[in-house]
N, C-alpha and C. Protein backbone atom coordinates (compact mmCIF):
# COMPACT_ATOMS: atom_id res chain seq x y z
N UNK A 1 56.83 114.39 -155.56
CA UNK A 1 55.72 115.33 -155.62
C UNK A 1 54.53 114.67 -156.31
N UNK A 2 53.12 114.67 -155.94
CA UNK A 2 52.26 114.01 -156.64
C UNK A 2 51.26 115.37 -157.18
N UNK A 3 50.84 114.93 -158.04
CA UNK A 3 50.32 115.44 -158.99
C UNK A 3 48.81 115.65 -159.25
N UNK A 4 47.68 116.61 -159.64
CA UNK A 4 46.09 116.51 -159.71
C UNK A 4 45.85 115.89 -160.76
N UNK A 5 44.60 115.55 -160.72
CA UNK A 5 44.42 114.44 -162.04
C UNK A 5 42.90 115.31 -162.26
N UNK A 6 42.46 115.30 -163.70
CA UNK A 6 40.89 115.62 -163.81
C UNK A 6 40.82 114.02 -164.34
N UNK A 7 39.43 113.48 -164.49
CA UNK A 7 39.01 112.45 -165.37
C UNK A 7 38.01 113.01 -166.18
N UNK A 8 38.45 112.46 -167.75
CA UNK A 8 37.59 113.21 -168.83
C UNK A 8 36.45 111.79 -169.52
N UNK A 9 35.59 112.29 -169.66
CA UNK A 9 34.56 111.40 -170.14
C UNK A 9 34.00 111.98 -171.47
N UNK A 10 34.11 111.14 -172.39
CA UNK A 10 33.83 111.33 -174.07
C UNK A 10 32.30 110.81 -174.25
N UNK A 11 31.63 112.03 -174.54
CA UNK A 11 30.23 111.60 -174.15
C UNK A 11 30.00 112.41 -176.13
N UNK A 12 28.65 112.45 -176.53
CA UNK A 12 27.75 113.23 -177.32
C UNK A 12 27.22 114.63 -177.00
N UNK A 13 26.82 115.08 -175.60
CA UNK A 13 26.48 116.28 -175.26
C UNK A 13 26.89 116.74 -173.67
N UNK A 14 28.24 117.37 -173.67
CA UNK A 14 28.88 117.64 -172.81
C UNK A 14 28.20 118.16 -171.20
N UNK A 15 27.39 119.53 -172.18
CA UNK A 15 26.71 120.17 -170.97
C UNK A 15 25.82 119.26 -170.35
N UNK A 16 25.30 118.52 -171.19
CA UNK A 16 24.31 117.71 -170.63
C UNK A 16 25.07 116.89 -169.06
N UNK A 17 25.74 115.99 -169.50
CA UNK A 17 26.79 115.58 -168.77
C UNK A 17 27.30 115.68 -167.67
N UNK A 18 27.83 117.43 -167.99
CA UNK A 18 28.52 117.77 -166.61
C UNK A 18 27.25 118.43 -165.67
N UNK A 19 26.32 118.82 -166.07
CA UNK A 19 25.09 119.15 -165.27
C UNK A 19 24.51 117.72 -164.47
N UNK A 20 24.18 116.67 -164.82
CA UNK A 20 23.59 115.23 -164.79
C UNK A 20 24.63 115.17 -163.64
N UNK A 21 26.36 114.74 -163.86
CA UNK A 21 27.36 114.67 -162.65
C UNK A 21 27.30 115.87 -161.67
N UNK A 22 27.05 116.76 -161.88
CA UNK A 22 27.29 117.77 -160.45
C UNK A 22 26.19 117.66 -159.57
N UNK A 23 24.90 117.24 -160.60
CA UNK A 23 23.76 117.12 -159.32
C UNK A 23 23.82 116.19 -158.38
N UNK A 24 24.32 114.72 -159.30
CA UNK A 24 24.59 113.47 -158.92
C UNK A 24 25.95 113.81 -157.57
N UNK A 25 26.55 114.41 -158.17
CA UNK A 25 27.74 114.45 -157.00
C UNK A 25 28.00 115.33 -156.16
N UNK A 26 26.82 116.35 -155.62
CA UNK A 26 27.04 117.33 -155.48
C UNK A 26 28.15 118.32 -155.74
N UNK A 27 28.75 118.10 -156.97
CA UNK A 27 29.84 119.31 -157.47
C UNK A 27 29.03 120.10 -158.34
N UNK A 28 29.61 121.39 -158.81
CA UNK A 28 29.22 122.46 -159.22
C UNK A 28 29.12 122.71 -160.79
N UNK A 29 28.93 123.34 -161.47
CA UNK A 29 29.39 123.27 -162.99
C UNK A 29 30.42 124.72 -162.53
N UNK A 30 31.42 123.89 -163.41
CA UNK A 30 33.24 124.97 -163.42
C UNK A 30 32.60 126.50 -163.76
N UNK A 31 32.92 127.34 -163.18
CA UNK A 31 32.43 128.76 -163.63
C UNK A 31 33.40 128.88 -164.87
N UNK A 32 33.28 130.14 -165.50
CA UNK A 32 34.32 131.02 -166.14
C UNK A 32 34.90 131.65 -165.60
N UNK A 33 36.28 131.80 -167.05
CA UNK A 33 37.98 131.85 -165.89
C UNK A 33 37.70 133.46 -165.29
N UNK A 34 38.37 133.75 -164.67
CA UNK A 34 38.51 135.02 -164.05
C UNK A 34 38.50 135.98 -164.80
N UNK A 35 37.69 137.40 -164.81
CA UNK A 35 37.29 138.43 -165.46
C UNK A 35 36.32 137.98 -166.44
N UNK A 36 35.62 137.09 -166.96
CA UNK A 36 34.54 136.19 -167.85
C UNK A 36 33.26 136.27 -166.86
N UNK A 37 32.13 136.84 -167.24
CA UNK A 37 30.81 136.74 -166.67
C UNK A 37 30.18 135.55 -167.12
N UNK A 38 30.58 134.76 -168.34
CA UNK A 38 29.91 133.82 -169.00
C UNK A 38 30.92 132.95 -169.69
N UNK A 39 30.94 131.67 -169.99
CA UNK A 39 31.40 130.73 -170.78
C UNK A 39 31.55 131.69 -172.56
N UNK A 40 30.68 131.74 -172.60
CA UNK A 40 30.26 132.37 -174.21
C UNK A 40 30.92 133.51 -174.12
N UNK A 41 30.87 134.39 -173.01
CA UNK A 41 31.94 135.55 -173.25
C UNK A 41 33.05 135.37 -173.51
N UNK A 42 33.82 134.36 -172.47
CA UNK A 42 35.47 133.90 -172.76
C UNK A 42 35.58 132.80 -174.19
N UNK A 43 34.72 132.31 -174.67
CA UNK A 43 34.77 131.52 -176.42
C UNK A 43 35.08 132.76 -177.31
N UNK A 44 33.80 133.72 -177.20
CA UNK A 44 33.88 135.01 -177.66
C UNK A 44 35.50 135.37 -177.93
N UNK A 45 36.21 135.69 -176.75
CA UNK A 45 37.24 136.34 -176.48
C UNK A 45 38.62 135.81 -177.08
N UNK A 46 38.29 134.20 -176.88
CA UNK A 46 39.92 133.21 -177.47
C UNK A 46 39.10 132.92 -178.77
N UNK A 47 37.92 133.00 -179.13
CA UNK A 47 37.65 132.78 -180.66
C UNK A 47 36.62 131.46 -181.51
N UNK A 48 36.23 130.68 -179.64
CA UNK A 48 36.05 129.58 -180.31
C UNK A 48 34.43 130.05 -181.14
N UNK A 49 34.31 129.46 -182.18
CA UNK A 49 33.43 129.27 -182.71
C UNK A 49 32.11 128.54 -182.14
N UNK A 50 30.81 129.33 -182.53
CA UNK A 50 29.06 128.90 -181.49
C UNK A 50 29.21 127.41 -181.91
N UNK A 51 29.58 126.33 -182.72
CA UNK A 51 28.72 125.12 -183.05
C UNK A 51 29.27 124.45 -182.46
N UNK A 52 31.09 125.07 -181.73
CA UNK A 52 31.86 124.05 -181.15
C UNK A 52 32.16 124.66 -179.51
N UNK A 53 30.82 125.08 -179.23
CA UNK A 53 30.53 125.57 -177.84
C UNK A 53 30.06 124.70 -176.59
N UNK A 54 29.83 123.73 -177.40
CA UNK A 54 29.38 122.24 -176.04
C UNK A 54 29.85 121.27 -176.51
N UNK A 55 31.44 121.50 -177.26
CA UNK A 55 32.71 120.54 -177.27
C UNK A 55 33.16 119.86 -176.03
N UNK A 56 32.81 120.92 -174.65
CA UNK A 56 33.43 120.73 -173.08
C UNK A 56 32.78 121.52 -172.81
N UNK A 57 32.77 120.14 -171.23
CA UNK A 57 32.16 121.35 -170.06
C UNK A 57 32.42 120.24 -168.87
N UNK A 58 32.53 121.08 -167.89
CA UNK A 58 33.64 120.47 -166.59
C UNK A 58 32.35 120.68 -165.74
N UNK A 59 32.72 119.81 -164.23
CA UNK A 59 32.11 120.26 -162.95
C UNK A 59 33.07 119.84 -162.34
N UNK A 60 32.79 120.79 -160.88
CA UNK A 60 34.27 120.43 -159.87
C UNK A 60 33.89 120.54 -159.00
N UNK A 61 34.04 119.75 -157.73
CA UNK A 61 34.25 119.73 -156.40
C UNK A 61 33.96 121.04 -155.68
N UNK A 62 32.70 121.76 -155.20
CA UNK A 62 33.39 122.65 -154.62
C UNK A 62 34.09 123.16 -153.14
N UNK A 63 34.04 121.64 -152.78
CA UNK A 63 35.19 121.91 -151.64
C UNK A 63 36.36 121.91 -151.96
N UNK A 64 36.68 121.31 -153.54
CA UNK A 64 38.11 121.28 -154.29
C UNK A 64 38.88 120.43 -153.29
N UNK A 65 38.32 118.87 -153.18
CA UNK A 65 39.18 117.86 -152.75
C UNK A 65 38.65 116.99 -154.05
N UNK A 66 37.76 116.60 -154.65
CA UNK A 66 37.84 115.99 -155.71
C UNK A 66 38.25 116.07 -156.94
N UNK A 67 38.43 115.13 -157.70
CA UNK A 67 38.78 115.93 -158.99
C UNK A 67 38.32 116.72 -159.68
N UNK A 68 38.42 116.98 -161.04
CA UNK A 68 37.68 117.96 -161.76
C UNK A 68 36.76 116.98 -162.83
N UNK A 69 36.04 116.65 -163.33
CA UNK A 69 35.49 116.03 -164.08
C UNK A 69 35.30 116.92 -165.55
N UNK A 70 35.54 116.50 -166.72
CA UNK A 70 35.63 117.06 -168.07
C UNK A 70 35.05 116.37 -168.58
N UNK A 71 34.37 116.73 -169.52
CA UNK A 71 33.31 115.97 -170.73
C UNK A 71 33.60 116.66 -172.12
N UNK A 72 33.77 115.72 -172.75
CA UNK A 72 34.26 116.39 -174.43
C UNK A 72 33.40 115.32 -175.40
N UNK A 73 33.50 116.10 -176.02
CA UNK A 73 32.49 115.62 -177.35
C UNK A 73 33.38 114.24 -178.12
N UNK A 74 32.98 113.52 -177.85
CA UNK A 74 33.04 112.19 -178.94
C UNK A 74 32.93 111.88 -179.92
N UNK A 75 34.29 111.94 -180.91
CA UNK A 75 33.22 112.39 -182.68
C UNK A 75 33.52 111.26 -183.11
N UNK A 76 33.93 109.69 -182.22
CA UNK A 76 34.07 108.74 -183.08
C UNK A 76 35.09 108.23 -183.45
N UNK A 77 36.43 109.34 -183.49
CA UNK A 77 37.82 108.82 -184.04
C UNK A 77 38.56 108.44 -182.53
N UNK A 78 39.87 107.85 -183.47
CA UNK A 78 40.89 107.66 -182.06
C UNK A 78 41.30 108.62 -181.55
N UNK A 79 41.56 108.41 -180.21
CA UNK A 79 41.71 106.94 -179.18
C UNK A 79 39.75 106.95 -179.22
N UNK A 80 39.51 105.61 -178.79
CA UNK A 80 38.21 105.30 -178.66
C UNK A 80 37.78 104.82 -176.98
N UNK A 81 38.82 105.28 -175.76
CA UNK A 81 38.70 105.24 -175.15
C UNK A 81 37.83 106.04 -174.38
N UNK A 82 36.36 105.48 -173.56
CA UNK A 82 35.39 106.69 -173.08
C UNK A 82 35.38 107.54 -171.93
N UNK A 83 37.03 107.12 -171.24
CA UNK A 83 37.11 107.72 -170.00
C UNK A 83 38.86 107.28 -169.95
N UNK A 84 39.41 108.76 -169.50
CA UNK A 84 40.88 108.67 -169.67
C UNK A 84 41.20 109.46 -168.27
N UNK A 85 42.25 109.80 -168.25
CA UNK A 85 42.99 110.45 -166.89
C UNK A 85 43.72 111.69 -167.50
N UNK A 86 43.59 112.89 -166.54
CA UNK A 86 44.18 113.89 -167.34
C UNK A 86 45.38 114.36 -166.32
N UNK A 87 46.50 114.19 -166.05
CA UNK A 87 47.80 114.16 -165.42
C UNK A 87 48.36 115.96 -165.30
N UNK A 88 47.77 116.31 -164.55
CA UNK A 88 47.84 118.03 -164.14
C UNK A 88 49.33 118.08 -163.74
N UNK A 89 50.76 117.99 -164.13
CA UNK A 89 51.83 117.68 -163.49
C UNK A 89 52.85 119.47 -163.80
N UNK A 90 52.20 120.01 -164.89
CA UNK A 90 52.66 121.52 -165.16
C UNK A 90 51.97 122.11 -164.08
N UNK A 91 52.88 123.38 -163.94
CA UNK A 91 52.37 124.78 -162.71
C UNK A 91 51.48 125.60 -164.26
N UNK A 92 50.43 125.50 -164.00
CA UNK A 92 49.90 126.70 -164.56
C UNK A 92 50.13 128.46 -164.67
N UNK A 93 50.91 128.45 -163.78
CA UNK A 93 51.36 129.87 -163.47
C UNK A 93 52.39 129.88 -164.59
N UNK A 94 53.46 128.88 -165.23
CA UNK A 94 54.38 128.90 -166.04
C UNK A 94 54.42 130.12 -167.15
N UNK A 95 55.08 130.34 -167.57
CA UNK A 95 55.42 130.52 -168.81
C UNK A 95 54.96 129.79 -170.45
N UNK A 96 54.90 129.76 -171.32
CA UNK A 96 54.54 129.14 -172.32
C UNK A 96 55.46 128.24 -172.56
N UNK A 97 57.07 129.01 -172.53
CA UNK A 97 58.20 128.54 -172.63
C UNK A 97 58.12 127.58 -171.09
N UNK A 98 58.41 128.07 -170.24
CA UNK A 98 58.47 127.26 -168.70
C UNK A 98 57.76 125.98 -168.98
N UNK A 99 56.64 125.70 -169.78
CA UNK A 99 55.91 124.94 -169.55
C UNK A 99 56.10 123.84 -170.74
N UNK A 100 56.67 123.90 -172.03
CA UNK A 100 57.15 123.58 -172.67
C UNK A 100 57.96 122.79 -172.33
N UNK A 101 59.15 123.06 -171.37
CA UNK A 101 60.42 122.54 -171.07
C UNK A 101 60.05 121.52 -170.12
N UNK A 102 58.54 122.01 -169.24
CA UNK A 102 58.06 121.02 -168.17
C UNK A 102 57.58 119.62 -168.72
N UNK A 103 56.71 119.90 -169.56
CA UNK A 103 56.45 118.84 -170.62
C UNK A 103 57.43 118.02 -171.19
N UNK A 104 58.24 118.25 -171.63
CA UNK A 104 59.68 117.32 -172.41
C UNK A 104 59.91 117.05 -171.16
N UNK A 105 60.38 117.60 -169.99
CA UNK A 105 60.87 116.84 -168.90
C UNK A 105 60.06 116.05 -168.56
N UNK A 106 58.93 115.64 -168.26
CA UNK A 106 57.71 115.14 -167.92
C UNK A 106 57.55 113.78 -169.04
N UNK A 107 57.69 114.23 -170.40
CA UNK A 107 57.58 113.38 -171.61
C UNK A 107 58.69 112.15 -171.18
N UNK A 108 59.83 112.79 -171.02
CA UNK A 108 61.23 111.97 -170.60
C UNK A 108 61.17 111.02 -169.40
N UNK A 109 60.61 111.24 -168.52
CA UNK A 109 60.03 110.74 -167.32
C UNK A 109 59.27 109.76 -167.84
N UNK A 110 58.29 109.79 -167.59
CA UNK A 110 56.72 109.04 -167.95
C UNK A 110 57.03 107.93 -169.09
N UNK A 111 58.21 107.90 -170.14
CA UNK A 111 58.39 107.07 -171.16
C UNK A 111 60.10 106.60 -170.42
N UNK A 112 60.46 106.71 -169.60
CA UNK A 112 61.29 105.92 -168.53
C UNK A 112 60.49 104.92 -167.71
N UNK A 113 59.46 105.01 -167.34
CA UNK A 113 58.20 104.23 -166.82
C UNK A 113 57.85 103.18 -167.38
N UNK A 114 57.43 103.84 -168.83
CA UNK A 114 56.88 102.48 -169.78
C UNK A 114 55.99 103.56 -170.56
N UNK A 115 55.54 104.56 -170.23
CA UNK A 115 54.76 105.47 -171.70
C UNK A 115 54.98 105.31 -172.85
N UNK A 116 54.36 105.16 -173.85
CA UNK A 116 54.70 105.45 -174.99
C UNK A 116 53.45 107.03 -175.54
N UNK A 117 55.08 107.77 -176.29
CA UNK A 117 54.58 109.12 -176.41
C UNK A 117 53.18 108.56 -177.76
N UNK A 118 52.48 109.81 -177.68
CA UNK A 118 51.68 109.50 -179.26
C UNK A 118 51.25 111.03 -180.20
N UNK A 119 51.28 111.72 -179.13
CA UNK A 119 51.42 113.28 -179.98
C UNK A 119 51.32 114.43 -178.85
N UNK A 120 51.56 115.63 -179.54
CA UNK A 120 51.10 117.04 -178.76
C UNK A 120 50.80 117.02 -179.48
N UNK A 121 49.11 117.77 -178.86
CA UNK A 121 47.99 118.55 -179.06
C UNK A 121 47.81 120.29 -178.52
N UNK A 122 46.99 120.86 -179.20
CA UNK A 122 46.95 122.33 -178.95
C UNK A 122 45.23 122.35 -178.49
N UNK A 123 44.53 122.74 -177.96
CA UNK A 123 43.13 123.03 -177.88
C UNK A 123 42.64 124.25 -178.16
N UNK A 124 41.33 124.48 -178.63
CA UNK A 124 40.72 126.16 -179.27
C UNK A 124 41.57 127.14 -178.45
N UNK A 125 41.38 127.04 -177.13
CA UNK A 125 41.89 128.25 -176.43
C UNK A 125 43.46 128.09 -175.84
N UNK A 126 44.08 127.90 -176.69
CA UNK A 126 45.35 127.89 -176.75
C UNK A 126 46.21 126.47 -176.08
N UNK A 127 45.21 126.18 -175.02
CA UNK A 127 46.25 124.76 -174.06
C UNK A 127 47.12 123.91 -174.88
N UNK A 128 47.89 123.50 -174.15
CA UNK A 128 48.38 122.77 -174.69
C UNK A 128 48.92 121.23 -173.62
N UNK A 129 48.89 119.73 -174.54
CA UNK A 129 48.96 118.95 -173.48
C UNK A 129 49.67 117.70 -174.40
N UNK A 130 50.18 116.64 -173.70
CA UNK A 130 50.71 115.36 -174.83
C UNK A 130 49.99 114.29 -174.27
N UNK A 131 49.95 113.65 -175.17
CA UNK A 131 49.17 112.58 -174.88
C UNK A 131 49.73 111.49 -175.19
N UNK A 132 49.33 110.31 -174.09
CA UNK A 132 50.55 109.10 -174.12
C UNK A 132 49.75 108.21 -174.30
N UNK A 133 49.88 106.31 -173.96
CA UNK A 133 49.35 105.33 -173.63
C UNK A 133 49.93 104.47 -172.47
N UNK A 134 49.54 104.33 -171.66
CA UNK A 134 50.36 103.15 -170.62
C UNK A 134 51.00 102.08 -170.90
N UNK A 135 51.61 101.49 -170.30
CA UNK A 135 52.08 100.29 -170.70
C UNK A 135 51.59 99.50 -171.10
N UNK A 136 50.25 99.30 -170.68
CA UNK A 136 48.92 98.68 -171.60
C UNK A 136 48.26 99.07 -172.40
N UNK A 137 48.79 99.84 -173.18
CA UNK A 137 48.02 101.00 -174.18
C UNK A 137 46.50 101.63 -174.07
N UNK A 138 46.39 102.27 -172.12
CA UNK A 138 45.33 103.06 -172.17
C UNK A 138 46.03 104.44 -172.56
N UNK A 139 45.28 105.23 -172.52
CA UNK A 139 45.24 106.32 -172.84
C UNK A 139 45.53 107.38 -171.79
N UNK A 140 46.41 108.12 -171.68
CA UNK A 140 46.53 109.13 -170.95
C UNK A 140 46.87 110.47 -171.30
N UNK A 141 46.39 111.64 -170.97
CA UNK A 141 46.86 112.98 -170.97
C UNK A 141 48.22 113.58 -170.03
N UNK A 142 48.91 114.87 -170.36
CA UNK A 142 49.99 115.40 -169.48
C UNK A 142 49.78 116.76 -169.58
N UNK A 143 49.46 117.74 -168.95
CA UNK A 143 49.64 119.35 -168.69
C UNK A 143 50.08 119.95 -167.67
């Protein structure tokens, strides 16, 4: 089974970013999730705080054959890598639990390959994802 990938780019000013790529590529800037009239409504809603409001911001394909493109704020620390791969290999529809178990299976996999694990991470609005290095110690994401 193969898997979606976003590619994330670690920039200084996200929105800036993903606006600059969607014109450039004709993709779109990512709306807000379903029932959200606005970005700021759904921060509002999971809690994130105004100063860490152009932490991310995506554009996507909207014929949805390309990837998704993500831009996150760069504060300098590790990994210092400016462009990584984000490994979409969980069903989003899961469970918290379902998805948990997908991950360790996934973790177990990927470090049969040659991964080496380096942590789970949680994000403002709950996600959750692990993050590895290749056999050459780039950098990769798993969700």
């Amino acid at each position: 089974m193969s898997h979606s990938i976003q590619v994330v780019i670690a920039c200084s000013d996200p929105d800036r970013l993903a606006s600059f790529w969607a014109e450039a590529l004709g993709y779109v800037l990512q709306p807000p999730p379903p029932g959200y009239a606005t970005w700021d409504e759904f921060a509002d809603a999971v809690g994130i705080p105004v100063e860490h409001r152009n932490d991310l911001s995506a554009c996507v394909d909207p014929a949805g054959i390309g990837p998704r493109l993500l831009f996150e704020r760069y504060d300098g620390g590790a990994p210092n890598q400016r462009v990584h791969v984000d490994v979409n290999s969980i069903g989003k529809s899961l469970s918290p639990e379902e998805r948990a178990v997908g991950l360790e299976e996934e973790r177990s996999r990927l470090e049969s390959l040659g991964a080496t694990f380096h942590r789970s991470a949680t994000g403002m609005a709950g996600e959750h994802w692990y993050e590895f290095h290749d056999p050459e110690g780039n950098w990769f994401c798993v969700q």
